[in-house]
Protein backbone atom coordinates (compact mmCIF):
# COMPACT_ATOMS: atom_id res chain seq x y z
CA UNK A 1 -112.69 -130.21 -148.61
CA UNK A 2 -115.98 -130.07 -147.02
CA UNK A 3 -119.62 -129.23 -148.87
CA UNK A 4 -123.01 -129.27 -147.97
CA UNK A 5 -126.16 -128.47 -149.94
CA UNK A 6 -129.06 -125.74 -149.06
CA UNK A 7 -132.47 -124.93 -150.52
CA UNK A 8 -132.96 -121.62 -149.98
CA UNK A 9 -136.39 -121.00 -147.87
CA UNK A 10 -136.04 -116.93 -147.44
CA UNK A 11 -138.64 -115.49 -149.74
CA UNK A 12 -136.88 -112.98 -151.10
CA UNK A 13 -133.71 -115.64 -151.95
CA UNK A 14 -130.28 -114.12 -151.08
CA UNK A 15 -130.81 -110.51 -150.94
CA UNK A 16 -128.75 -107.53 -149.36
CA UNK A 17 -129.04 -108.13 -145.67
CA UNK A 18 -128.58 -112.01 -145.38
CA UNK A 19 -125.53 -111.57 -148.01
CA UNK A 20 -123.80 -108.97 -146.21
CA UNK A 21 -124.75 -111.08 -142.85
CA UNK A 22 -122.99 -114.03 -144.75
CA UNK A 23 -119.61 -112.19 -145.86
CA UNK A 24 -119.16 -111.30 -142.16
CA UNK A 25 -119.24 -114.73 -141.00
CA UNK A 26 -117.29 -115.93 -143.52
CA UNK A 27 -114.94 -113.52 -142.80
CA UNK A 28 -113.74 -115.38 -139.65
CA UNK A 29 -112.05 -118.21 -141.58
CA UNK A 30 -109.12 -116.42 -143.20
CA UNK A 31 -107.25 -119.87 -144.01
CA UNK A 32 -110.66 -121.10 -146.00
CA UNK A 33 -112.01 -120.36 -148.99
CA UNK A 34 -115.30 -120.93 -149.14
CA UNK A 35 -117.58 -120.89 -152.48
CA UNK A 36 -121.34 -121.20 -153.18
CA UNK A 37 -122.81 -122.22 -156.30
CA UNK A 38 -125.88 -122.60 -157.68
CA UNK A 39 -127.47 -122.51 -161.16
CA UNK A 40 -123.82 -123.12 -163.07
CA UNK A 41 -122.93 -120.04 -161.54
CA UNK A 42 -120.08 -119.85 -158.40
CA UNK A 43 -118.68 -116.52 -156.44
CA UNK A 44 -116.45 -116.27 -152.95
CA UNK A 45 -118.90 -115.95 -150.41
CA UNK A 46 -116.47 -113.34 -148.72
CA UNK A 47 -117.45 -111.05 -151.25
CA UNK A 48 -120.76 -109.38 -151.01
CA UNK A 49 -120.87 -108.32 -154.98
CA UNK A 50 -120.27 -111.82 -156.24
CA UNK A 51 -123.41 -113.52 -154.59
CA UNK A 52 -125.11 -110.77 -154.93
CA UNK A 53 -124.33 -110.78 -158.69
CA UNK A 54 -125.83 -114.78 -158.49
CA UNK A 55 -129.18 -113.75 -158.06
CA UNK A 56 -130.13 -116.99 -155.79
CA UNK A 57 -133.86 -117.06 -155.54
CA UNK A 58 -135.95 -119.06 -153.02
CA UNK A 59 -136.23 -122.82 -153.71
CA UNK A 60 -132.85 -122.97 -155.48
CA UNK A 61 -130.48 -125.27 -154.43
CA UNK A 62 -127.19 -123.97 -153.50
CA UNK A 63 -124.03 -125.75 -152.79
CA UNK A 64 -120.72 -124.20 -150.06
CA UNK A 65 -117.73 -125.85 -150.63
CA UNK A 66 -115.27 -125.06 -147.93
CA UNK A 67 -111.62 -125.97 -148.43
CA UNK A 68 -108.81 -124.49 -145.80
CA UNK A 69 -106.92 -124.74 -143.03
CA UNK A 70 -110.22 -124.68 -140.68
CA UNK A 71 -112.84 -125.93 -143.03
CA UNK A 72 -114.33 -128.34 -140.36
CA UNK A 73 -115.31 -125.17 -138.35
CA UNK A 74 -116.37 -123.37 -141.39
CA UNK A 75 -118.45 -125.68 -142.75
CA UNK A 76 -120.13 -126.42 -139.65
CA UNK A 77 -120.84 -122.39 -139.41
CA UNK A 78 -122.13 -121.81 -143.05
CA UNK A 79 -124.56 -124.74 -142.29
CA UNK A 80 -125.43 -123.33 -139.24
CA UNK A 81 -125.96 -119.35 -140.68
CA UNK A 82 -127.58 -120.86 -143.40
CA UNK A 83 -130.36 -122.69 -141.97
CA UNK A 84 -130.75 -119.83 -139.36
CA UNK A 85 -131.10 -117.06 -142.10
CA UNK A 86 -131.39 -118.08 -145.32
């Protein structure tokens, strides 16, 4: 299992775009799961309703939890996506 932590810096916390933008790349690792939380609250990040349904808002921290056949890549990419977009 592999986790990293995130404050979220996007203004408008984890809206529509970046969310659907995040599903996509999580898509790619279909022998991970991979799970953010934040605020007591945790969905699949390969579904777009579930974070959506979190209601992240900038300066919260949020923590990915990757756990799968290839969570060294994944991990490596929702780090990466994250900083670049969120």
């Amino acid at each position: 299992m592999k986790q990293f932590t995130y404050t979220i810096q996007d203004s408008m916390g984890i809206h529509a775009r970046p969310a659907g933008l995040l599903v996509k790349a999580a898509a790619a690792f279909k022998d991970t799961t991979i799970e953010i939380s934040s605020n007591g609250k945790k969905a699949d990040v390969k579904r777009i309703m579930a974070i959506m349904s979190m209601g992240v808002k900038q300066g919260a921290e949020v923590t990915v939890t990757c756990e799968g056949a290839d969570e060294d890549a994944a991990a490596e990419a929702m780090e990466k996506f994250f900083k670049e977009n969120l």
